[in-house]
Protein backbone atom coordinates (compact mmCIF):
# COMPACT_ATOMS: atom_id res chain seq x y z
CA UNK A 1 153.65 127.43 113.43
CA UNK A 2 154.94 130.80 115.28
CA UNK A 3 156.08 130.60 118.98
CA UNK A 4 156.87 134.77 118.72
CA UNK A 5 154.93 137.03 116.42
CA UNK A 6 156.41 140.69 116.88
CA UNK A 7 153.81 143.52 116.03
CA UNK A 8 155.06 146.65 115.45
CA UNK A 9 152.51 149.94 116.26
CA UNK A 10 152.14 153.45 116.45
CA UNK A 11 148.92 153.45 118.38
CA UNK A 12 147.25 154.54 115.13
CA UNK A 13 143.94 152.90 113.86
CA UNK A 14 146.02 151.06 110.77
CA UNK A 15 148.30 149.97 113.76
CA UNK A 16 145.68 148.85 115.91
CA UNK A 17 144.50 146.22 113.00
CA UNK A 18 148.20 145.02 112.67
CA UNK A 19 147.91 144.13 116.59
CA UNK A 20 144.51 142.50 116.19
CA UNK A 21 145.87 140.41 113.20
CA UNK A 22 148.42 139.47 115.15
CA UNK A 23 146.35 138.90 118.00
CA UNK A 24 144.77 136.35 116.37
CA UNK A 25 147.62 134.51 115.10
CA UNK A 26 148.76 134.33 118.56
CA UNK A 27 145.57 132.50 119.62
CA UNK A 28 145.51 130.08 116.88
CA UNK A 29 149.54 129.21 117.23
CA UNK A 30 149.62 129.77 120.90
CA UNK A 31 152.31 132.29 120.33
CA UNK A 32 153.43 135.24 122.24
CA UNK A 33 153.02 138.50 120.89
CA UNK A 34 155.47 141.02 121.24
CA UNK A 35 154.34 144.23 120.96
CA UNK A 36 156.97 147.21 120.11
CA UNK A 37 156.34 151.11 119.70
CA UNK A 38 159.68 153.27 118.42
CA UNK A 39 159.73 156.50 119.63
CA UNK A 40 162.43 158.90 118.30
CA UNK A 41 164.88 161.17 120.12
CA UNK A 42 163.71 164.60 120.53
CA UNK A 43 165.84 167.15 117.94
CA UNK A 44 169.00 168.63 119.77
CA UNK A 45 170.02 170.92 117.80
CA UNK A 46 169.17 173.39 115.24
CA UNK A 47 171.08 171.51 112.12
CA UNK A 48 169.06 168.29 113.18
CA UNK A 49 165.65 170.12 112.76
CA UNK A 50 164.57 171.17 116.13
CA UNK A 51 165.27 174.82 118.42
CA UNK A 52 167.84 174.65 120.68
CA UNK A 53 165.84 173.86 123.86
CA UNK A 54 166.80 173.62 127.26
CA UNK A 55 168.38 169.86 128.44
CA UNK A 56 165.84 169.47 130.80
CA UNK A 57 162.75 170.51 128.57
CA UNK A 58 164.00 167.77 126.23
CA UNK A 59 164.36 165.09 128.80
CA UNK A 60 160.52 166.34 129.80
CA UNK A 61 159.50 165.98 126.51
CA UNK A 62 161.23 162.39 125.67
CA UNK A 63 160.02 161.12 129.20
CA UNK A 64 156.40 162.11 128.02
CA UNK A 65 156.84 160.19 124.77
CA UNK A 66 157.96 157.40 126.59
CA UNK A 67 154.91 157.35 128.96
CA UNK A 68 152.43 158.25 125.79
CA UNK A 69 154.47 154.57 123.83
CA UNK A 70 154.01 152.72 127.31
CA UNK A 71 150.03 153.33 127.55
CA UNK A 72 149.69 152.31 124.11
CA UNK A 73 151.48 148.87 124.72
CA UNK A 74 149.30 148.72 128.06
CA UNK A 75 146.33 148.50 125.86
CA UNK A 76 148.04 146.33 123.87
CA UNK A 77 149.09 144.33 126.98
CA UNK A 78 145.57 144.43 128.90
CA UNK A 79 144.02 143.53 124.93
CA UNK A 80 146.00 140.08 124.71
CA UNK A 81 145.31 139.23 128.68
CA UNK A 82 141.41 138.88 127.70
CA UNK A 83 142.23 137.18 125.11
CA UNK A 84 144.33 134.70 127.10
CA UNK A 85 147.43 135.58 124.74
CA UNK A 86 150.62 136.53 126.41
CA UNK A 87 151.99 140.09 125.49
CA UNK A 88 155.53 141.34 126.24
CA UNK A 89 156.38 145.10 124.99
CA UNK A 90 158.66 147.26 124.53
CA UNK A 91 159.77 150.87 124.05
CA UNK A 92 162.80 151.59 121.54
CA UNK A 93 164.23 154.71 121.52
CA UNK A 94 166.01 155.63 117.63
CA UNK A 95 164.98 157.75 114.75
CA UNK A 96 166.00 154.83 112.94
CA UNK A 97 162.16 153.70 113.13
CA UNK A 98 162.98 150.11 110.57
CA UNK A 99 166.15 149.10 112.26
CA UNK A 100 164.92 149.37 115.24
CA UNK A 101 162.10 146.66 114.69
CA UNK A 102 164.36 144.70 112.75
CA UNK A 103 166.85 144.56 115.82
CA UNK A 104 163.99 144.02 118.15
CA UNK A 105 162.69 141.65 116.21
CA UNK A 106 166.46 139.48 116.12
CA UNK A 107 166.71 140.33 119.58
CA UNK A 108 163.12 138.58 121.06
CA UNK A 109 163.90 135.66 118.21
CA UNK A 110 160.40 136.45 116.65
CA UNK A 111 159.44 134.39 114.09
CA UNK A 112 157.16 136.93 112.38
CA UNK A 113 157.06 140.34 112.00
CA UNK A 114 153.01 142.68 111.71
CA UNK A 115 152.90 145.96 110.52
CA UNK A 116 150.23 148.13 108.78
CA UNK A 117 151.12 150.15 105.92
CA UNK A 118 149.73 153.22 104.48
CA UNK A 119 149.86 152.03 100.73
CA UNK A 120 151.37 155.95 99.96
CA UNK A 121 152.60 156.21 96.72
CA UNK A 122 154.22 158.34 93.86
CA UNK A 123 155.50 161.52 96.01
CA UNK A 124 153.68 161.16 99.34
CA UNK A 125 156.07 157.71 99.49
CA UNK A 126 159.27 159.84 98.09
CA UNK A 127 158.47 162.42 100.70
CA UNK A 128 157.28 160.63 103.79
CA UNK A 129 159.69 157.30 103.40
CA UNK A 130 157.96 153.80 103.64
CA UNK A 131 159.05 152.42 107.19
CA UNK A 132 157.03 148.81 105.90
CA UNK A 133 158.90 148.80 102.79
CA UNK A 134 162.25 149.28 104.82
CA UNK A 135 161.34 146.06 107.07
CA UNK A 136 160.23 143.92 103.86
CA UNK A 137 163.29 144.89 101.73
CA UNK A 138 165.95 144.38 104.90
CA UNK A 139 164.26 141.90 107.27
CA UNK A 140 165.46 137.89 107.60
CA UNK A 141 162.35 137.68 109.83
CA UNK A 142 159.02 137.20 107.34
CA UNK A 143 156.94 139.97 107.43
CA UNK A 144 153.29 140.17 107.36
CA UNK A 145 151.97 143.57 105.87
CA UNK A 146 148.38 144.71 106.43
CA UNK A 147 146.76 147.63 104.23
């Protein structure tokens, strides 16, 4: 059935029932679940929406990002070990939140892709941008959408 089920999260509580979906896919297909958090780059300059800030302070503040995306795939991680399902994560760094679990999800050969979605519509999904809908339309890997 699926050897490599990538879930995508944000560490929110939609998220978290994406991961325990996919959670128990893994168990019943013996699969490994891949679990991947995107993080973006930190602003760095004023055209690109952010106050010019000192190099360091940015590298501070992207380091703490990437130590805030690593505890939530530790969860994940420490979830799926008493379960007896393997997890493998990963951190990817892009404001290009879609492509990036699209490429991840090439790059570990997953044969599914989890994600929640927010179900926004009319102007909050005009405004905001549908991440979910940007996997579904662009994706070769299927995708499994939970609401």
């Amino acid at each position: 059935m699926y050897e490599r089920i990538l879930v995508a999260t944000d560490g929110s509580p939609l998220s978290e029932k994406a991961v325990s979906h996919a959670m128990d896919l893994a168990k019943l297909s013996g699969a490994t679940v891949i679990a991947v958090k995107v993080i973006p780059r930190y602003p760095r300059s004023y055209l690109e929406g952010g106050a010019t800030v000192d190099l360091s302070e940015i590298k501070r503040i992207e380091a703490q990002w990437t130590e805030q995306a690593q505890a939530v795939l530790n969860k994940i991680k420490a979830e799926g070990k008493a379960q007896g399902v393997t997890v493998k994560t990963s951190v990817a760094k892009s404001d290009l939140i879609a492509e990036s679990i699209i490429a991840a999800a090439e790059k570990q050969k997953a044969d599914l892709i989890v994600m929640a979605s927010h179900g926004r519509k009319g102007i909050k999904r005009l405004l905001l941008g549908s991440e979910t809908q940007h996997v579904l339309t662009h994706s070769q890997v299927p995708v499994l959408v939970l609401r």
